[in-house]
C-alpha atoms as a PDB file:
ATOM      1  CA  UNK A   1      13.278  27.967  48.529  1.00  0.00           C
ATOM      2  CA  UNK A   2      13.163  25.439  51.389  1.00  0.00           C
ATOM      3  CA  UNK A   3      10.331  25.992  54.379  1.00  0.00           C
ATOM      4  CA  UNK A   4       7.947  28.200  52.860  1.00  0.00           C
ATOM      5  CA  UNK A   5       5.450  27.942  55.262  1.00  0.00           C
ATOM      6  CA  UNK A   6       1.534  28.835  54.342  1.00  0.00           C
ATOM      7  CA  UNK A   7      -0.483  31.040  57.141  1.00  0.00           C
ATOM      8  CA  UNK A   8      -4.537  31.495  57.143  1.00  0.00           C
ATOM      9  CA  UNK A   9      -4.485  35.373  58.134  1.00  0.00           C
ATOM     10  CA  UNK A  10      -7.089  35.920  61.216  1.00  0.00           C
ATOM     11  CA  UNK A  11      -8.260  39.674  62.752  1.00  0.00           C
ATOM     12  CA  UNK A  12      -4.885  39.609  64.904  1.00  0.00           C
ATOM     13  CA  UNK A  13      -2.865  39.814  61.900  1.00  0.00           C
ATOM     14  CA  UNK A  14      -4.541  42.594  60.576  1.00  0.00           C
ATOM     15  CA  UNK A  15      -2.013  45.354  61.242  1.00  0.00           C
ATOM     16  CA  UNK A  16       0.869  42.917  59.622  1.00  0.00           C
ATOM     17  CA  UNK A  17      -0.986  42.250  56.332  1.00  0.00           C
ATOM     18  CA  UNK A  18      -1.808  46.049  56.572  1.00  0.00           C
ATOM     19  CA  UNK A  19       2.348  46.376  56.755  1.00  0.00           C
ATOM     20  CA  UNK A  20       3.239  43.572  53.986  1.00  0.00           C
ATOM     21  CA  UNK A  21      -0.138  44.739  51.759  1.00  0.00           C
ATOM     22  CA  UNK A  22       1.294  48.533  51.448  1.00  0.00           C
ATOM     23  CA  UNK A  23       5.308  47.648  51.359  1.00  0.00           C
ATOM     24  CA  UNK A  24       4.440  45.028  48.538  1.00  0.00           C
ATOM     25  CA  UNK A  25       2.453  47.358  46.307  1.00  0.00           C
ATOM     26  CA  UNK A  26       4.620  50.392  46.599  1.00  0.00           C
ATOM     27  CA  UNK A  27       7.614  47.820  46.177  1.00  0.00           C
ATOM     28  CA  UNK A  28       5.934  46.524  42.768  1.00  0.00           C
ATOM     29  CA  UNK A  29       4.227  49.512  41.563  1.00  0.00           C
ATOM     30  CA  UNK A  30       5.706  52.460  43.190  1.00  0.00           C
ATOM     31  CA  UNK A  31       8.100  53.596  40.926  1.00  0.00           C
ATOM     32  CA  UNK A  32       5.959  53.241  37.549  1.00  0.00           C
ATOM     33  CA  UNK A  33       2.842  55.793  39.255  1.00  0.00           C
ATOM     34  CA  UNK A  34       2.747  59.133  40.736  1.00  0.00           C
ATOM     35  CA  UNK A  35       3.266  59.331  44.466  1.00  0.00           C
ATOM     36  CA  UNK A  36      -0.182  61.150  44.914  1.00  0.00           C
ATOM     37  CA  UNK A  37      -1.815  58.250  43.237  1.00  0.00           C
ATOM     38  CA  UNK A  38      -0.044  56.019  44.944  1.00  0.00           C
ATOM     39  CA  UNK A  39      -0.853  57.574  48.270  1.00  0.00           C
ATOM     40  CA  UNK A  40      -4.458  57.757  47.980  1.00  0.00           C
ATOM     41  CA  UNK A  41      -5.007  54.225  46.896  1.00  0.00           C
ATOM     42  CA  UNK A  42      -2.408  52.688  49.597  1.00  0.00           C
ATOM     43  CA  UNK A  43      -4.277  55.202  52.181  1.00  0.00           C
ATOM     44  CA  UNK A  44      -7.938  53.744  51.192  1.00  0.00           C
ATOM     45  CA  UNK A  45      -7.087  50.208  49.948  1.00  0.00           C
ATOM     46  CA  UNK A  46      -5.290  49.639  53.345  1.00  0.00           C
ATOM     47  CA  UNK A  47      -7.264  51.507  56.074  1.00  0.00           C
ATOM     48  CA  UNK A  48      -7.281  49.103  59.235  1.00  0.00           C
ATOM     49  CA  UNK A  49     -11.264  49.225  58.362  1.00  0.00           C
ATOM     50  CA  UNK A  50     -11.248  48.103  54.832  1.00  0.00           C
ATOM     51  CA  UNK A  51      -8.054  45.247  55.916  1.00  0.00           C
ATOM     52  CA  UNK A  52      -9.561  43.740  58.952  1.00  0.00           C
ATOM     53  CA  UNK A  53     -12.988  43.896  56.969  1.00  0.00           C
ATOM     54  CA  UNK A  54     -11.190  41.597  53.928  1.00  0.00           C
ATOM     55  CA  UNK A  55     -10.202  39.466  56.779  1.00  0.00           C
ATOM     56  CA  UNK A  56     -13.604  38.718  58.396  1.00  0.00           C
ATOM     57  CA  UNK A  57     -15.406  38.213  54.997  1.00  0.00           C
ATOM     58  CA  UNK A  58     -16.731  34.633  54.809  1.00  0.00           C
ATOM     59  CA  UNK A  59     -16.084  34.857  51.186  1.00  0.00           C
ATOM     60  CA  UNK A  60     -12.424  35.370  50.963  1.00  0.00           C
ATOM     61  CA  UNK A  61      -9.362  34.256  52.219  1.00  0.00           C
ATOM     62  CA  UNK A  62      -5.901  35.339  53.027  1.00  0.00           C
ATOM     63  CA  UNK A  63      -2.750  33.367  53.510  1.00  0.00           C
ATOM     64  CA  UNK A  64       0.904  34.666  54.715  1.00  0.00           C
ATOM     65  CA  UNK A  65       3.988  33.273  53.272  1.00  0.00           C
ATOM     66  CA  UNK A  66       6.505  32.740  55.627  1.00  0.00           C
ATOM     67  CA  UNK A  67      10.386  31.755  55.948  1.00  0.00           C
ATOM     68  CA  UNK A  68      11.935  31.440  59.763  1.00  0.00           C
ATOM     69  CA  UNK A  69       8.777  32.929  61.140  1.00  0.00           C
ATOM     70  CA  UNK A  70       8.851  36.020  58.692  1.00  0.00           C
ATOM     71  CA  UNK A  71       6.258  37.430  56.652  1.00  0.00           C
ATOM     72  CA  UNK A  72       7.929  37.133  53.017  1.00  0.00           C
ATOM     73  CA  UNK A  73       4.295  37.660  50.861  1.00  0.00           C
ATOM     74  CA  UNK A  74       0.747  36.934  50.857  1.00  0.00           C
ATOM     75  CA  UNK A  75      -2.068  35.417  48.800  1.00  0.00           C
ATOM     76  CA  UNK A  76      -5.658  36.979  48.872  1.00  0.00           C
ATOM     77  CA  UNK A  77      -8.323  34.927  47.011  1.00  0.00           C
ATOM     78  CA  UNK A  78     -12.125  35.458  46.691  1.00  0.00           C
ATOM     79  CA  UNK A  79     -15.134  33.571  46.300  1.00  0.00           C
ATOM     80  CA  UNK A  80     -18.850  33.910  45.136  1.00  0.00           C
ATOM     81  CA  UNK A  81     -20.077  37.411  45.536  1.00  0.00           C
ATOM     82  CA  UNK A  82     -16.738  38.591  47.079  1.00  0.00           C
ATOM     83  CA  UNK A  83     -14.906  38.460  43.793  1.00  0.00           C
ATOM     84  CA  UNK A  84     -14.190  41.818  42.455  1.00  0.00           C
ATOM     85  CA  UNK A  85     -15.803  40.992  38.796  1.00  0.00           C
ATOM     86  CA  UNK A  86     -17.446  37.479  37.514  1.00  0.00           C
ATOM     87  CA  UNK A  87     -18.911  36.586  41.166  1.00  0.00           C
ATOM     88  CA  UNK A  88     -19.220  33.335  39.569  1.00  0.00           C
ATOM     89  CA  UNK A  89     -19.732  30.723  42.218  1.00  0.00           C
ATOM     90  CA  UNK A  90     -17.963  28.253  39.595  1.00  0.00           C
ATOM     91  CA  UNK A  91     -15.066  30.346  39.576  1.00  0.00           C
ATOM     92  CA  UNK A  92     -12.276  31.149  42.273  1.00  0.00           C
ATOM     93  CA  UNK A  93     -10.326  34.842  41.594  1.00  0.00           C
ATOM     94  CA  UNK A  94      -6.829  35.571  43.205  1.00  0.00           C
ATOM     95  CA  UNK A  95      -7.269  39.023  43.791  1.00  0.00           C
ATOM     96  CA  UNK A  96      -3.575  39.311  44.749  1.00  0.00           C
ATOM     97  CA  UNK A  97      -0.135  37.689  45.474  1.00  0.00           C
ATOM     98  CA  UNK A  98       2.873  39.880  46.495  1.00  0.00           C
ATOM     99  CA  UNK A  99       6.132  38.979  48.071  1.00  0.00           C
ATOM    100  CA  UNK A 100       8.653  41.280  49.278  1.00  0.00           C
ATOM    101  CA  UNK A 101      11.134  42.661  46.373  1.00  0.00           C
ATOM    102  CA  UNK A 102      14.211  41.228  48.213  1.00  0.00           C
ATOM    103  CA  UNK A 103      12.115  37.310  47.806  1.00  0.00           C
ATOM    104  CA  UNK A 104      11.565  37.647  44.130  1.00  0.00           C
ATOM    105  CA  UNK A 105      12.405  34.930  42.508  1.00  0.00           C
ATOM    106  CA  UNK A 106      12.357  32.341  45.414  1.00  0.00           C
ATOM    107  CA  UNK A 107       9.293  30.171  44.463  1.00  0.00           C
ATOM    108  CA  UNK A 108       7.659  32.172  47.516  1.00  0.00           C
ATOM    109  CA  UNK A 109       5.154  33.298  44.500  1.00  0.00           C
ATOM    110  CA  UNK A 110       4.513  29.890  43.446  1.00  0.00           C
ATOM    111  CA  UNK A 111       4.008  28.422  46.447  1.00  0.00           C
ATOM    112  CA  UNK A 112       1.157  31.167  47.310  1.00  0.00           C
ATOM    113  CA  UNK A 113      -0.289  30.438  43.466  1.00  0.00           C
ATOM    114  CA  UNK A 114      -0.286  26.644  44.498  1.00  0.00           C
ATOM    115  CA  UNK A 115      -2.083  27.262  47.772  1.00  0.00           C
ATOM    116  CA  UNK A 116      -4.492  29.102  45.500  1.00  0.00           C
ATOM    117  CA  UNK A 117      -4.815  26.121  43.149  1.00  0.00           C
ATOM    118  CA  UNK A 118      -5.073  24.231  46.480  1.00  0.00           C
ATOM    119  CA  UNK A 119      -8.330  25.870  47.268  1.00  0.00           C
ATOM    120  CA  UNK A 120     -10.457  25.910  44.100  1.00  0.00           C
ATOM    121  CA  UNK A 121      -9.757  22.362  43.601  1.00  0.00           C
ATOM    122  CA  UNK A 122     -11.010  21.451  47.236  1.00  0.00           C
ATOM    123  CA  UNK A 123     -13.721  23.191  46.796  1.00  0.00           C
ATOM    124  CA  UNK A 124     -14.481  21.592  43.179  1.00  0.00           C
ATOM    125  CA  UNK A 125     -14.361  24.740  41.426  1.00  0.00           C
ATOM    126  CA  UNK A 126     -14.376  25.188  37.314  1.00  0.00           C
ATOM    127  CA  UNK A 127     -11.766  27.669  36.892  1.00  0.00           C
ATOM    128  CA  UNK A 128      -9.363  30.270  38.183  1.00  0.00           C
ATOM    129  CA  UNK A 129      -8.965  34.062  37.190  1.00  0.00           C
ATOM    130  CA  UNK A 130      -7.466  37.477  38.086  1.00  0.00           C
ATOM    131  CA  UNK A 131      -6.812  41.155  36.408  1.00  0.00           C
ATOM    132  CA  UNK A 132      -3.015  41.682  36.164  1.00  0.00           C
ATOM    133  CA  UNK A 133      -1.674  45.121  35.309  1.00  0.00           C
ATOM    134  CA  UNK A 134      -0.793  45.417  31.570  1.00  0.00           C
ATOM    135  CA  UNK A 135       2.285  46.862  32.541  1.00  0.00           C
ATOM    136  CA  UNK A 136       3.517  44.257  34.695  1.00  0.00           C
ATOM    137  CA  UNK A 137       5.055  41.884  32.472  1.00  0.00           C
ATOM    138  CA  UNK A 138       6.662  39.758  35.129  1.00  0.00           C
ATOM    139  CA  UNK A 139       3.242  39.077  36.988  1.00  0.00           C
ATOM    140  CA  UNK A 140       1.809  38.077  33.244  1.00  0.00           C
ATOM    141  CA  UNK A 141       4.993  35.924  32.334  1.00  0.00           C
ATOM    142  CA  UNK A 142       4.699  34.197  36.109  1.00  0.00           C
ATOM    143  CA  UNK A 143       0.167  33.499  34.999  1.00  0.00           C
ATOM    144  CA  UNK A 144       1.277  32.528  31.493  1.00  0.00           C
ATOM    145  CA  UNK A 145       3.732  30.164  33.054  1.00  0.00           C
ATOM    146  CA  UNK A 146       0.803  28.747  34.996  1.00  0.00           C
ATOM    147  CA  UNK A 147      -1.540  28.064  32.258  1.00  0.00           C
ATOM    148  CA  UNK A 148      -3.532  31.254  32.364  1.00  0.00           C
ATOM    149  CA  UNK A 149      -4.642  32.863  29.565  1.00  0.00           C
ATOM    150  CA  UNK A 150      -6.025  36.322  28.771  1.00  0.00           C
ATOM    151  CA  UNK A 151      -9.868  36.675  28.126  1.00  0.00           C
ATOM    152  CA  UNK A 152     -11.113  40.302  29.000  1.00  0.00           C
ATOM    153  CA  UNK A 153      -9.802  43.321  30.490  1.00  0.00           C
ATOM    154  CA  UNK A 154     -11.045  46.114  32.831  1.00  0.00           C
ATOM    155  CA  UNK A 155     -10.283  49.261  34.526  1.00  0.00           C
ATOM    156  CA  UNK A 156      -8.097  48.925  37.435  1.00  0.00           C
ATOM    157  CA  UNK A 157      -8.913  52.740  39.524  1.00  0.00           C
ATOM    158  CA  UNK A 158      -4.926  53.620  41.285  1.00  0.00           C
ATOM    159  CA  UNK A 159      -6.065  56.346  43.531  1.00  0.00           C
ATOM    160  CA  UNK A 160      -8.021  58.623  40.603  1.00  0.00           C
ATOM    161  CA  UNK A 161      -5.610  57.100  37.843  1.00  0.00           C
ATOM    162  CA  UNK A 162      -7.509  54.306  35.164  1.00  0.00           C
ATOM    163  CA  UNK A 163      -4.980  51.433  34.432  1.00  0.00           C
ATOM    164  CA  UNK A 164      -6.246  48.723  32.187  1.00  0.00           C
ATOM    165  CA  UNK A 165      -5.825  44.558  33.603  1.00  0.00           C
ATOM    166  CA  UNK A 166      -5.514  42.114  31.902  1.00  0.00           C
ATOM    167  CA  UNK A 167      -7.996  39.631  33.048  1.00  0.00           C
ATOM    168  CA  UNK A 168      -6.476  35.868  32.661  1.00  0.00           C
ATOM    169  CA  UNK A 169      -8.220  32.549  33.432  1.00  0.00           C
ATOM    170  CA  UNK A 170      -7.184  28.866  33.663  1.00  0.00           C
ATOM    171  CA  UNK A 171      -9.454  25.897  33.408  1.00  0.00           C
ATOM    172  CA  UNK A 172      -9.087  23.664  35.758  1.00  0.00           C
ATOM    173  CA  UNK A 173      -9.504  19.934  35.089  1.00  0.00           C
ATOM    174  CA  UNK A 174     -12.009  17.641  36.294  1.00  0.00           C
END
């Protein structure tokens, strides 16, 4: 898809990636978990507090995708002690990349992943990761596609409900 454009998120933005953070996960996840689950995670995971906090940590950042001035998805990555897991300061971790259902398949995703890419190799970083939900075989086919490959997993916590991830990693070259 043509004019993708690539955002850095700042505290004014905070109630839109609030918006596109809950509509994506319920979008991608909604139907496969209980609504209370659901509920309570979306409620905590995207207080204004906890959002606008993500957005002021020196440690991560956040990107919009956009097409004609409209927020179609978003990329959140994470560095050094900010990642959820490794805190490897070797290591970059995309803790998340969501587009809207209705921009599935329009290379919105890999434009985000290549922004992500982007970063760790500016920043001469060893290798990429994330945690992927087992059950979400198009997110794993899209990393696989990429060059990622599975090396651990952990407990993802869904409001109270244990999901295993897959964590995946990919090298990058020096």
């Amino acid at each position: 898809m043509k004019n993708i454009e690539i955002d850095k998120v700042t505290l004014k933005n905070t109630d839109q990636l609030r918006a596109i953070g809950i509509k994506t996960f319920e979008d991608t996840f909604g139907t496969q978990n209980s609504s209370a689950f659901m509920a309570e995670y979306l409620k905590k995971s995207f207080s204004k507090e906890k959002v606008s906090g993500e957005i002021s940590d020196k440690n991560s950042e956040i990107y919009f995708a956009k097409i004609n001035k409209k927020i179609v998805g978003y990329l959140k990555v994470n560095f050094d002690q900010s990642q959820t897991e490794l805190k490897d300061r070797n290591a970059l971790e995309i803790e998340r990349i969501y587009v809207l259902k209705e921009f599935l398949g329009k290379k919105i995703g890999q434009a985000l992943y290549k922004k992500a890419i982007d970063i760790a190799n500016q920043k001469n970083l060893h290798y990429v990761w994330l945690g992927v939900w087992e059950e979400n075989q198009r997110a794993i086919r899209f990393y696989e596609k990429n060059g990622f490959l599975k090396f651990d997993e952990h407990i993802f916590n869904l409001g109270g409900d244990k999901q295993t991830d897959i964590l995946m990693k990919k090298d990058l070259i020096k």
